[in-house]
Structure formats: C-alpha cells, structure tokens
N, C-alpha and C. Protein backbone atom coordinates (compact mmCIF):
# COMPACT_ATOMS: atom_id res chain seq x y z
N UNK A 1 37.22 15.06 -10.17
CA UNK A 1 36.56 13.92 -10.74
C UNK A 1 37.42 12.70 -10.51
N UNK A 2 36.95 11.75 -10.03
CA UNK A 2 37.82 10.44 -9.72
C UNK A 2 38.11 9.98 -10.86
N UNK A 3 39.59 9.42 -10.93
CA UNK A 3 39.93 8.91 -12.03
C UNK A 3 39.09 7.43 -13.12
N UNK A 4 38.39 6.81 -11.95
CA UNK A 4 37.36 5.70 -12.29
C UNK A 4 35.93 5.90 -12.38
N UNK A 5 35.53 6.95 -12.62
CA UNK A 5 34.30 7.69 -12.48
C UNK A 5 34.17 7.83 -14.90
N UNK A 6 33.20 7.58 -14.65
CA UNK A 6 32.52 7.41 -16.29
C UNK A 6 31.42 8.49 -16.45
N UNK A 7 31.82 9.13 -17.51
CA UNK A 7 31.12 10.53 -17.76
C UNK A 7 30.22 9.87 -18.61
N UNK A 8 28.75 10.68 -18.80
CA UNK A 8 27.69 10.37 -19.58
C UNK A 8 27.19 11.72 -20.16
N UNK A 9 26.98 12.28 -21.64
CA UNK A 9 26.30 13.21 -21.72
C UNK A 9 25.10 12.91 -21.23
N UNK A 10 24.09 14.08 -21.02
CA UNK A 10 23.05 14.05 -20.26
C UNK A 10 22.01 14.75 -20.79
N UNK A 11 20.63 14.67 -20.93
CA UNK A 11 19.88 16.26 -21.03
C UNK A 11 20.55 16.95 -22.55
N UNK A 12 20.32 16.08 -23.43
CA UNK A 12 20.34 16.48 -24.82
C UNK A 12 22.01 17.17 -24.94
N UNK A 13 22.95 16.81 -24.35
CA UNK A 13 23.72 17.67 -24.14
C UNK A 13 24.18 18.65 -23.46
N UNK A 14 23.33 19.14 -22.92
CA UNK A 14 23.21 20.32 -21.50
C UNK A 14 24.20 19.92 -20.76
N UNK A 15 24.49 18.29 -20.03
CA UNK A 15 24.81 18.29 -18.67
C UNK A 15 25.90 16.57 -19.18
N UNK A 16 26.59 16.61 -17.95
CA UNK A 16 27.40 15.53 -18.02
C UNK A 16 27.51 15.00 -16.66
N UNK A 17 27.10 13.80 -16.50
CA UNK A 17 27.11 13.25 -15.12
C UNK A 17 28.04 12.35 -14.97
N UNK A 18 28.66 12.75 -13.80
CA UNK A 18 29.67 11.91 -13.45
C UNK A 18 29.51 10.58 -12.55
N UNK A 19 29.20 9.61 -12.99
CA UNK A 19 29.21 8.29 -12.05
C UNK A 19 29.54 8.05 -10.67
N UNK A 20 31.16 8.53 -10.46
CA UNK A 20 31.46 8.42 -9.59
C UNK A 20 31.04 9.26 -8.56
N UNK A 21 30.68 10.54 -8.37
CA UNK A 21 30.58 11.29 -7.52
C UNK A 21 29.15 11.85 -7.59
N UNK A 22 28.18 11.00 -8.56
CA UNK A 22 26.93 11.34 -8.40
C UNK A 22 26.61 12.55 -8.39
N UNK A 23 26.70 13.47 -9.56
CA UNK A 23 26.53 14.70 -9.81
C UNK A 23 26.65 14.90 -11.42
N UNK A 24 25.90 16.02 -11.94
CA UNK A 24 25.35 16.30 -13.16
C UNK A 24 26.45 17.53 -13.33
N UNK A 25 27.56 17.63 -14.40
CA UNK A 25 27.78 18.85 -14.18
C UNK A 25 27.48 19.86 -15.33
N UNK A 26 27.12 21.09 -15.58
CA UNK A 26 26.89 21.63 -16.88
C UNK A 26 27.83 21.46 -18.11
N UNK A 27 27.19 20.94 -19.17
CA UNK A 27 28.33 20.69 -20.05
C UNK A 27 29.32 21.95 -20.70
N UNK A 28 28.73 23.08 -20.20
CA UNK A 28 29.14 24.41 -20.68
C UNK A 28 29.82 24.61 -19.39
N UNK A 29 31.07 24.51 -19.28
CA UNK A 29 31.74 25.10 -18.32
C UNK A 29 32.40 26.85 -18.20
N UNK A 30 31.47 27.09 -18.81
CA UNK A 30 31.38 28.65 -18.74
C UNK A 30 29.91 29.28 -19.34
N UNK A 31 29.21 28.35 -18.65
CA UNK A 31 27.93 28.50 -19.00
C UNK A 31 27.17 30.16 -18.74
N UNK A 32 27.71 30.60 -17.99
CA UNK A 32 27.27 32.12 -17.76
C UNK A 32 28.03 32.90 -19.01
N UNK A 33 29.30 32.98 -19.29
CA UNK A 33 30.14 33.70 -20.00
C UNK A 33 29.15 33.05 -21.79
N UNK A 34 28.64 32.13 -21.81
CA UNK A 34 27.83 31.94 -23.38
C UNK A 34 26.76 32.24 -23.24
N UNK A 35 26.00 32.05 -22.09
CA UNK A 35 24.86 33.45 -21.84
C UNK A 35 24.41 34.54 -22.07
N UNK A 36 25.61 35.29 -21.79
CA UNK A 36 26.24 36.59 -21.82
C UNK A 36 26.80 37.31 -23.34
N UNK A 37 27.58 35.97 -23.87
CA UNK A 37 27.22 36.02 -25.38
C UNK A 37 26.56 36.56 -26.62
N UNK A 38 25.90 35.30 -25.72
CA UNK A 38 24.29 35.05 -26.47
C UNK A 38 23.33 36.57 -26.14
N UNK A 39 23.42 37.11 -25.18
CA UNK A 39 22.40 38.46 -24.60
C UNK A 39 23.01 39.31 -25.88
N UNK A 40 24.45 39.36 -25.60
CA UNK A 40 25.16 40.22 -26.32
C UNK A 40 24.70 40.63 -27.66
N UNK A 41 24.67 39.29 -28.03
CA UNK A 41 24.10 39.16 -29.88
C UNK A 41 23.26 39.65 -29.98
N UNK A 42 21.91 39.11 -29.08
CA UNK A 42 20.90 39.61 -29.91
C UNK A 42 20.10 40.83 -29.06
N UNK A 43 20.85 41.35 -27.97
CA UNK A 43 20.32 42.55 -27.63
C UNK A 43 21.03 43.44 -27.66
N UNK A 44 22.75 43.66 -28.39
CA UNK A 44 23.31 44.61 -28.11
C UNK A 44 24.64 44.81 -26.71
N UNK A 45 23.75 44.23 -25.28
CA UNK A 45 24.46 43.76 -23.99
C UNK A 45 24.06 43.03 -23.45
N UNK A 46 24.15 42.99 -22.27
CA UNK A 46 23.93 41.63 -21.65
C UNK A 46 23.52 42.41 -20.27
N UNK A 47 22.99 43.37 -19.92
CA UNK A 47 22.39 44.26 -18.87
C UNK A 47 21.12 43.49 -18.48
N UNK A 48 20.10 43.08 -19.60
CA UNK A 48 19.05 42.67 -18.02
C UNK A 48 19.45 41.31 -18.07
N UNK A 49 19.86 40.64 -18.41
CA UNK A 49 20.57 38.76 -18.39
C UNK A 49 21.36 39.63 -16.80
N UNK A 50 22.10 40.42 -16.80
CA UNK A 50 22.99 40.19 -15.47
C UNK A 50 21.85 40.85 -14.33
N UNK A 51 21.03 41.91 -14.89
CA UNK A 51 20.25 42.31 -13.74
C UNK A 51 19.14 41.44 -13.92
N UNK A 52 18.81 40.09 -13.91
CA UNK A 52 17.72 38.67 -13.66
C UNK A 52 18.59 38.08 -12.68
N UNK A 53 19.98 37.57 -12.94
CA UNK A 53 20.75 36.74 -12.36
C UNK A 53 20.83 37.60 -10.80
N UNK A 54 21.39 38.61 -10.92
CA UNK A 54 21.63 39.25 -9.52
C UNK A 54 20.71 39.70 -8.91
N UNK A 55 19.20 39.94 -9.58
CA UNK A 55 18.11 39.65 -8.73
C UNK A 55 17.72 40.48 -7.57
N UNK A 56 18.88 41.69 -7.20
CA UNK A 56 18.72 43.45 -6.67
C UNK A 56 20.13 42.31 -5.35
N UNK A 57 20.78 41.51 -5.85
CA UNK A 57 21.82 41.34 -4.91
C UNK A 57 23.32 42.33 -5.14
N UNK A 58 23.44 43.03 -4.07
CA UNK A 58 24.08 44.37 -4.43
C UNK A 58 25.62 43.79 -4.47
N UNK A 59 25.84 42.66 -3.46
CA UNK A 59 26.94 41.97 -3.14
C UNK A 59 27.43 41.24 -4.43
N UNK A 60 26.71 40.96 -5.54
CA UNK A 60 26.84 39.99 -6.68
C UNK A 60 27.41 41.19 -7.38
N UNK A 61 28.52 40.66 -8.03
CA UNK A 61 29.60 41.23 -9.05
C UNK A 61 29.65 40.88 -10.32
N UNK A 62 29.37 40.92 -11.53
CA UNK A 62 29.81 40.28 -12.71
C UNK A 62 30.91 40.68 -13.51
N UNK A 63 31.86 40.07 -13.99
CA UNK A 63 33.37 40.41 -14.45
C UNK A 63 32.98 40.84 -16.36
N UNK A 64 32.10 40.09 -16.35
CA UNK A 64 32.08 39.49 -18.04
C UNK A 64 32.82 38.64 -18.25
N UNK A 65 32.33 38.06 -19.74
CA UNK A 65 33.21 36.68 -19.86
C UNK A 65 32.88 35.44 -19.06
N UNK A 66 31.94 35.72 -18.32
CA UNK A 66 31.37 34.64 -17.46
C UNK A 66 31.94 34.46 -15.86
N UNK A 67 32.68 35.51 -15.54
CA UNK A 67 33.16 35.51 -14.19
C UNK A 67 32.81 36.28 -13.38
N UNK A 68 32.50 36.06 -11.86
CA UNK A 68 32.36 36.88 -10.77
C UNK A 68 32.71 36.99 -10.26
N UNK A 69 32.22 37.48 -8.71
CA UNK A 69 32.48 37.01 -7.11
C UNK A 69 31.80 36.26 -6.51
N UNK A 70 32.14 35.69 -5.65
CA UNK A 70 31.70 34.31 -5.15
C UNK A 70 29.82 34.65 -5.11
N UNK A 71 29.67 35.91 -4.96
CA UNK A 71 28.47 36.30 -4.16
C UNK A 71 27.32 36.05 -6.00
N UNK A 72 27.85 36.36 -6.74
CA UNK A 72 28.04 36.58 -8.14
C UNK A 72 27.29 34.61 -8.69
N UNK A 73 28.22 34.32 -8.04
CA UNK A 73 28.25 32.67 -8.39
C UNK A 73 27.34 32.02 -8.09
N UNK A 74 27.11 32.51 -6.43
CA UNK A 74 25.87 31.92 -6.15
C UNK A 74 24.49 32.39 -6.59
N UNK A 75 24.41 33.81 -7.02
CA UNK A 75 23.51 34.30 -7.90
C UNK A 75 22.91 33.81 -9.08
N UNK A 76 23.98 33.10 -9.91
CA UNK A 76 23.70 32.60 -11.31
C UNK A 76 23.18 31.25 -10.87
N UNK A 77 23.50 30.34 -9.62
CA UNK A 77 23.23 28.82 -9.88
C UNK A 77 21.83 29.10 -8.91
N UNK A 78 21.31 30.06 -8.49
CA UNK A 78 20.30 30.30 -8.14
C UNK A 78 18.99 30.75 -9.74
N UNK A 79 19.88 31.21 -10.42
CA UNK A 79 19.21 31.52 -11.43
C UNK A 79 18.59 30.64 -12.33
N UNK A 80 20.16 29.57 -12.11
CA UNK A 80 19.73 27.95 -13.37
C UNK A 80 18.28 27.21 -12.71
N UNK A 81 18.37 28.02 -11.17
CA UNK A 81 16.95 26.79 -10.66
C UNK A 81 16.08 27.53 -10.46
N UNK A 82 16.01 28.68 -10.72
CA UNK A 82 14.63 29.47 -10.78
C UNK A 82 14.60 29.05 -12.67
N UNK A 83 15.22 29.02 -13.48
CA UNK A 83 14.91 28.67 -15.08
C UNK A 83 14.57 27.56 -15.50
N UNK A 84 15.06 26.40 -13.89
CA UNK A 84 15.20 25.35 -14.13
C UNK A 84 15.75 24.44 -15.57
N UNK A 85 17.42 25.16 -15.44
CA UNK A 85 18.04 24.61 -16.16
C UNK A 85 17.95 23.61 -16.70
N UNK A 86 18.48 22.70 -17.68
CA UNK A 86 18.52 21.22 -17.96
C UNK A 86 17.89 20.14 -17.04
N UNK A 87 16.45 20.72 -16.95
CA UNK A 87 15.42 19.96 -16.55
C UNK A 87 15.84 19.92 -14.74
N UNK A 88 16.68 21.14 -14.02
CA UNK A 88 17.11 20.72 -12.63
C UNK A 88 16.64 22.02 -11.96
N UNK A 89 16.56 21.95 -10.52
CA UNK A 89 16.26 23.16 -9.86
C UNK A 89 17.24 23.24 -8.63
N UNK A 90 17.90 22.20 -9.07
CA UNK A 90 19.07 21.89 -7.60
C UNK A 90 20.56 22.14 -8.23
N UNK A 91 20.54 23.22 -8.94
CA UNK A 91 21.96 23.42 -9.40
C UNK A 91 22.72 24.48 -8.05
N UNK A 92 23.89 23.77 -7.86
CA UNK A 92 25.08 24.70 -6.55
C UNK A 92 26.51 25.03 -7.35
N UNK A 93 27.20 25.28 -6.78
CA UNK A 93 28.32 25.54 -6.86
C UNK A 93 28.95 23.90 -6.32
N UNK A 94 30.08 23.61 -6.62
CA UNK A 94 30.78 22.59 -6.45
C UNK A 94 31.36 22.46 -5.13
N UNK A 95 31.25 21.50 -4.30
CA UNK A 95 31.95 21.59 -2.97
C UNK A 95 33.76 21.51 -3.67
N UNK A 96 34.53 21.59 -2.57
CA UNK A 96 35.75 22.05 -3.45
C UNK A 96 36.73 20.38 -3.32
N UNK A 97 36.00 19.12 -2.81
CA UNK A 97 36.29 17.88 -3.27
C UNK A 97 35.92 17.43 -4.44
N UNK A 98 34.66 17.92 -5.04
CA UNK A 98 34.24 17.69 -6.45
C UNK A 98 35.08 18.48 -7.24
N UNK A 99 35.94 19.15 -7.32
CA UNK A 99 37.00 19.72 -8.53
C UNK A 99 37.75 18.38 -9.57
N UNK A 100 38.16 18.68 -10.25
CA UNK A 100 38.61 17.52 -10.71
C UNK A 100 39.87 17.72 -11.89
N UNK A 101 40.68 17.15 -11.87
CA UNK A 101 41.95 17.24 -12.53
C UNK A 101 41.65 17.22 -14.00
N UNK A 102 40.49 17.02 -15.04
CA UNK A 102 40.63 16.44 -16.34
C UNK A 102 39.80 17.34 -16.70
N UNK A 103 40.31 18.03 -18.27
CA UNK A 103 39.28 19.08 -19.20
C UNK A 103 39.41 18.28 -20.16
N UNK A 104 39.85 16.78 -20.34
CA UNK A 104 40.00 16.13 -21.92
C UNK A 104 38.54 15.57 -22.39
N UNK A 105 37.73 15.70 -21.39
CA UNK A 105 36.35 14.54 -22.21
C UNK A 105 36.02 16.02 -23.22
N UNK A 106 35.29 14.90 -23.97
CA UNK A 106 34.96 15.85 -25.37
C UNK A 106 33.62 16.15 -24.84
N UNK A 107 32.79 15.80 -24.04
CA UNK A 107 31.22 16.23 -23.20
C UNK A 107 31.50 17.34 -23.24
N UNK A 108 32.77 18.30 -22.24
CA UNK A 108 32.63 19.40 -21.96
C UNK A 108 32.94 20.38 -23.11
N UNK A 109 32.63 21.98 -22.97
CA UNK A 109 32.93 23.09 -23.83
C UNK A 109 33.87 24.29 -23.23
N UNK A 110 34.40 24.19 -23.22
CA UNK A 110 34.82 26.11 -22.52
C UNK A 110 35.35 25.81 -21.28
N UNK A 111 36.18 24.83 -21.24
CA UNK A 111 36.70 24.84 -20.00
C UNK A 111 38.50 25.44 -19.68
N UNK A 112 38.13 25.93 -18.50
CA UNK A 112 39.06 26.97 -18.47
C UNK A 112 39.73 26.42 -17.11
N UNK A 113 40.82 27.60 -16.42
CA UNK A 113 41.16 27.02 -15.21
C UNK A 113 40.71 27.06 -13.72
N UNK A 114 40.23 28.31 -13.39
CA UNK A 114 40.06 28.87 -11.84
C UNK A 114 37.88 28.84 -12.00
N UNK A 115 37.60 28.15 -10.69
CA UNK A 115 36.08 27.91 -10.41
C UNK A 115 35.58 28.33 -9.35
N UNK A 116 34.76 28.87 -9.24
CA UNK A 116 34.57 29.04 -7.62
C UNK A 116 33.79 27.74 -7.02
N UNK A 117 33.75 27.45 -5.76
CA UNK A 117 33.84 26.44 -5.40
C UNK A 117 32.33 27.34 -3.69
N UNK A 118 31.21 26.03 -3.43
CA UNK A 118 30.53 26.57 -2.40
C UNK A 118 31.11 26.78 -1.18
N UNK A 119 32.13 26.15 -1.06
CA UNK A 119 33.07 26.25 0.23
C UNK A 119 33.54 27.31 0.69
N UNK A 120 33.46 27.65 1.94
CA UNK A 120 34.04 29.00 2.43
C UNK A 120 34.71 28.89 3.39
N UNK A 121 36.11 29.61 3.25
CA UNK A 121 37.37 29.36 4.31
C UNK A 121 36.68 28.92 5.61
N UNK A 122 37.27 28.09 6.51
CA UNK A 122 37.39 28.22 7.75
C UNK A 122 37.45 28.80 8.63
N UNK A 123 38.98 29.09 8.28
CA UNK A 123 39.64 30.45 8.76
C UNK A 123 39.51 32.04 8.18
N UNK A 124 39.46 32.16 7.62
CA UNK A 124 39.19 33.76 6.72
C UNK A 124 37.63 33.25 5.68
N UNK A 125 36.99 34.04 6.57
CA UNK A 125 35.86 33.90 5.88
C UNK A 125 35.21 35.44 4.63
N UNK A 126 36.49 35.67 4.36
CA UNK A 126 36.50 36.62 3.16
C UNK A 126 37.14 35.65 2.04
N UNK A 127 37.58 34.60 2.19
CA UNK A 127 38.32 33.45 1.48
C UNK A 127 37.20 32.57 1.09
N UNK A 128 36.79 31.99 -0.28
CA UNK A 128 36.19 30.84 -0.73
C UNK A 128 36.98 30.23 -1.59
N UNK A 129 36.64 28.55 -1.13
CA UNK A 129 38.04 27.80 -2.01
C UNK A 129 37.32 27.91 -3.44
N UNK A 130 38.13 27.35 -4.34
CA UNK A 130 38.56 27.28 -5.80
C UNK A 130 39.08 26.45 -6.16
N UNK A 131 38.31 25.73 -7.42
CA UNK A 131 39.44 24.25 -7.77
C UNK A 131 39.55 24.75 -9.18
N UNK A 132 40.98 24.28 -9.27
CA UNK A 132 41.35 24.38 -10.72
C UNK A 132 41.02 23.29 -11.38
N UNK A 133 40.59 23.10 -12.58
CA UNK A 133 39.79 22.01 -13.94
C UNK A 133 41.35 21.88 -14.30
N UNK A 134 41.80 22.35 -14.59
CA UNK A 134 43.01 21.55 -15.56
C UNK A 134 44.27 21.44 -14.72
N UNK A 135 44.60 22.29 -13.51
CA UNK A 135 45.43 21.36 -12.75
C UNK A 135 45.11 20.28 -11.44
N UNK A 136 44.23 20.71 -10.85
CA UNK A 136 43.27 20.06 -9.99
C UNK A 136 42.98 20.01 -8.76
N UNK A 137 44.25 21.39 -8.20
CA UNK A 137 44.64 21.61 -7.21
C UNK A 137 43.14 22.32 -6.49
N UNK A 138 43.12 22.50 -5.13
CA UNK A 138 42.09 23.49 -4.98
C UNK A 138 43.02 24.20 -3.56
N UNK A 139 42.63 25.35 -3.12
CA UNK A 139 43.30 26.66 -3.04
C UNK A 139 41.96 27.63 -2.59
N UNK A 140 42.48 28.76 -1.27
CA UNK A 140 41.34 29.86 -0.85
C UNK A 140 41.63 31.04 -1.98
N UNK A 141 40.95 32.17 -2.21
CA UNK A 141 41.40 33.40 -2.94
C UNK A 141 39.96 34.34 -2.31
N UNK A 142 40.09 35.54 -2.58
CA UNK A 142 39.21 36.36 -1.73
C UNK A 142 38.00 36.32 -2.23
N UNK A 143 36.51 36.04 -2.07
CA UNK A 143 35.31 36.31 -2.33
C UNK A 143 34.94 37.04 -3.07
N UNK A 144 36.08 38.54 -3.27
CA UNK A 144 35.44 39.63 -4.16
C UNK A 144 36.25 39.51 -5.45
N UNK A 145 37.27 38.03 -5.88
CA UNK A 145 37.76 38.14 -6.69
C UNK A 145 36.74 37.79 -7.77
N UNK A 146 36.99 38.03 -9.40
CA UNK A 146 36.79 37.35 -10.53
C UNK A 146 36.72 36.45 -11.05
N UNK A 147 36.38 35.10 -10.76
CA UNK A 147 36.24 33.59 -11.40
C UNK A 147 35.04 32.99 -11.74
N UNK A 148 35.54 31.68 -13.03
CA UNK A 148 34.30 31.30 -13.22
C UNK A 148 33.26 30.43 -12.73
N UNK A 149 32.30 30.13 -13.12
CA UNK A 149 31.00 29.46 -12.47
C UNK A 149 31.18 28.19 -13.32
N UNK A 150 30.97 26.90 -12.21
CA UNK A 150 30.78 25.64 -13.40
C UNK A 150 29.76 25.08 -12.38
N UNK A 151 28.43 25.19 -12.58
CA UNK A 151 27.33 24.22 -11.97
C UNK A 151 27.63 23.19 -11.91
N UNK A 152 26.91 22.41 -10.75
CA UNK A 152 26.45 20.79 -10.38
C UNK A 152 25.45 20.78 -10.20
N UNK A 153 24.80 19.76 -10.30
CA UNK A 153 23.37 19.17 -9.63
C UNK A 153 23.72 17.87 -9.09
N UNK A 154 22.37 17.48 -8.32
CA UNK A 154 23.01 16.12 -7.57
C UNK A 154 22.17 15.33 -8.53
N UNK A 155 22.83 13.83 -8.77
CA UNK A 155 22.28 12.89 -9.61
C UNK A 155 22.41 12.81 -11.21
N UNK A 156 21.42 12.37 -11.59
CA UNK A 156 21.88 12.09 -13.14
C UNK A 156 20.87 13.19 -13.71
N UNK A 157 20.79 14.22 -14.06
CA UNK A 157 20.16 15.25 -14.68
C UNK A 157 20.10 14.91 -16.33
N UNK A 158 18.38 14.52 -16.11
CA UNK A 158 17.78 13.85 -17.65
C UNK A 158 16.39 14.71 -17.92
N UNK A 159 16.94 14.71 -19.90
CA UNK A 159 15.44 15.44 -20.17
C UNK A 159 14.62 14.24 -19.80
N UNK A 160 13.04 14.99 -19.64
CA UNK A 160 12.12 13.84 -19.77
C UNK A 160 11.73 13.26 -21.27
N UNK A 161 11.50 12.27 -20.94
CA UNK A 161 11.53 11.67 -22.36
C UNK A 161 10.01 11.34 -23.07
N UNK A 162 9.65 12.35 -23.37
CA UNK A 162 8.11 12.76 -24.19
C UNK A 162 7.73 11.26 -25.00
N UNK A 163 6.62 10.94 -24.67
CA UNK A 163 6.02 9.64 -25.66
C UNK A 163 5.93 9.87 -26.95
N UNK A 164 6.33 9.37 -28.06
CA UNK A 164 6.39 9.69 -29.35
C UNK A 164 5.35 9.70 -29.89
N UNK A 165 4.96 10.48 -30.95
CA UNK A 165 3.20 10.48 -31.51
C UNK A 165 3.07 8.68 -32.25
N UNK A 166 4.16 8.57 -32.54
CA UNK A 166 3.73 7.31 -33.19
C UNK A 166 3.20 6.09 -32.02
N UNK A 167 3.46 6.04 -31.09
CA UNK A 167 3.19 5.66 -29.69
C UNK A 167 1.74 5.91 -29.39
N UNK A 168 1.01 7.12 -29.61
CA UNK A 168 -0.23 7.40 -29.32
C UNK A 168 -1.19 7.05 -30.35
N UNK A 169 -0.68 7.49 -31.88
CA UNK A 169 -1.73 7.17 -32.39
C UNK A 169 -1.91 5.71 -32.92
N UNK A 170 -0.81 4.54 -32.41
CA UNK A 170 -1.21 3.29 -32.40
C UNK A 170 -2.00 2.84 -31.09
N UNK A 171 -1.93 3.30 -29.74
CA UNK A 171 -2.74 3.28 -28.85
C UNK A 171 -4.65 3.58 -29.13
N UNK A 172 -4.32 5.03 -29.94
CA UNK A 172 -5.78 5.46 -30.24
C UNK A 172 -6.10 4.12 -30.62
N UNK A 173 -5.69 3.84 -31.98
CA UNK A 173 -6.16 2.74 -33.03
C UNK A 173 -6.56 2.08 -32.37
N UNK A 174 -5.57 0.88 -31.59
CA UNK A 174 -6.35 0.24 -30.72
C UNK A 174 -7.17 0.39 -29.76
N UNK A 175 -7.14 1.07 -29.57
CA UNK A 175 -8.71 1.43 -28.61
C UNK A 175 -9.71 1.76 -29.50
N UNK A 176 -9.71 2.22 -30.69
CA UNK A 176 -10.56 2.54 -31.61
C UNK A 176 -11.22 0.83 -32.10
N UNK A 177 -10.04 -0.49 -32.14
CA UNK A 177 -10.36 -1.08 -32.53
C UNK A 177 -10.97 -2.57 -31.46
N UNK A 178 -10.32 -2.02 -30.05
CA UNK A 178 -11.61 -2.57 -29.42
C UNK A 178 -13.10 -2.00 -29.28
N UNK A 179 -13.12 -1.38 -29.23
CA UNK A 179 -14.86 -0.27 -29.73
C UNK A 179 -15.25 -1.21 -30.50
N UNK A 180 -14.70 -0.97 -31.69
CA UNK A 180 -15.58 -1.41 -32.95
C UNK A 180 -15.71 -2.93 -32.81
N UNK A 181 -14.63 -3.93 -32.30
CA UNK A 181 -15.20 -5.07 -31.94
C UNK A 181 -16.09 -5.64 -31.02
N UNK A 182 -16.10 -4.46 -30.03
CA UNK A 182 -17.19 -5.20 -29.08
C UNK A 182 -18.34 -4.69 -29.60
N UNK A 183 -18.44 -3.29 -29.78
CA UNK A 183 -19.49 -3.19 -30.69
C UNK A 183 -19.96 -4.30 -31.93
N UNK A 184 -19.77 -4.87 -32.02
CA UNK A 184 -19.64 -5.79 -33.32
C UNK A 184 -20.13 -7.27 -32.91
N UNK A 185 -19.74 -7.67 -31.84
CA UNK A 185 -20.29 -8.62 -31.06
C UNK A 185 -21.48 -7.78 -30.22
C-alpha cells in the first residue's frame, strides 16, 4: 500500500479501498479462516463451506484457520465471485506489488503476516510470490505451502444504495397529488 494512498471503509464494512492503487481490499484479512469459524459454529465443521470453495478442485488444499495452497487461494476468490461478495464478482488474489507494509488502519480485522499473492515465479513455477502485511517484503515459497488469502477487487467496491421508503412514499403523494389536482381543474 503506498504510503500516500487513503483508505476508505467500503460496503458497510466488508471492504476497504485503497485510493492509491485503486483496489477494494476485504476488510477481513482472513476472511476465509472467519468463514470457517462461522461453518464451525453453527454446523459443527466447516466440510461443505470447504467442499463449495474447492468446487471438486483436487489441487486446492485447505490448512484451516483460513490458509491454503496457492491452488486453495485461488479457489476461495473464485468463490467470493460466484457469492458475489461485498457487492463484487471480480475478487483475485493480490499481484505481489499490491502487498503493503501497514496492518495499523483500524478498517482492517485479522491481519496476520504471510499472503499468497496471484503471481507465479518466473523461474520455478512450483514457486508463487507472497507479500508480507506487516513487514512488507514480498518473497517466492512453494505453491503447496499453507498461507493466507486476503482478496482484492479492482475499484471502489460499494453497497448499492437502496432508495429509502421515506423517498417513495413522498413521491407516491405527489403524484397522488397531481391526480387530484388536475382532476380538480
């Protein structure tokens, strides 16, 4: 995240967009691992939450706790846009220039250190980079390792903003009350 870049919560809270780099990022930076949680609670496990996300992808790994393998990663941000997450269907993985040195804004929740990142080595293409959130470095590690997922979307990711009833039923009125005047004339 550029140091001159201005965070905005977004989407009731869901999402935080970053100015500078024109991207929405989930405000749950372990948004799979509170998922998973959440399955936990109220079903006991979290078995069909991981068999929706992986979707019969045999290559997708889940760690628990909200971590995978890269194959894993791209599974879940495929998932936020088939659910269409916080109003988006364009959620990715982070190219590994969008990493960013700062976990202090109070927007985010659960932020931790190691991310997987959409980038895939150059050179060793069993390697996908990884940026660290709190030091900021980014770095290859193997595809079939364990790390977490922090979505992006591109742009400013906003709920839509529903017309208020009080909005409509002064509209009715007035239309109710041109009726009755032309009727009237």
């Amino acid at each position: 995240m550029n140091a001159h870049a201005e965070l905005i919560s977004t989407d009731n809270g869901l999402g935080v967009y970053d100015t500078a780099a024109k991207i929405t990022w989930t405000a749950d930076a372990n948004l799979l691992g509170t998922m998973e949680a959440n399955a936990i609670a109220q079903y006991g496990n979290d078995n069909s939450l991981i068999n929706t996300i992986s979707n019969g992808n045999i290559s997708a790994e889940f760690g628990g706790n909200g971590t995978a393998n890269v194959y894993g990663a791209f599974a879940f941000v495929t998932y936020l846009n088939d659910i269409v997450y916080g109003n988006s269907n364009k959620w990715s993985l982070p190219t590994n220039t969008q990493g960013f040195d700062s976990h202090s804004s109070s927007f985010f929740i659960n932020v931790q250190s190691e991310y997987w990142t959409s980038t895939q080595s150059s050179t060793n293409y069993n390697f996908n980079w990884v940026f660290n959130a709190i030091g900021g470095e980014n770095y290859g590690l193997r595809s079939t390792d364990q790390l977490l997922i922090w979505a992006v979307s591109p742009g400013n990711v906003v709920a839509p903003v529903p017309l208020p009833t009080s909005a409509w039923m002064f509209l009715t009125g007035f239309v109710g009350w041109l009726g009755f005047k032309r009727r009237k004339q």
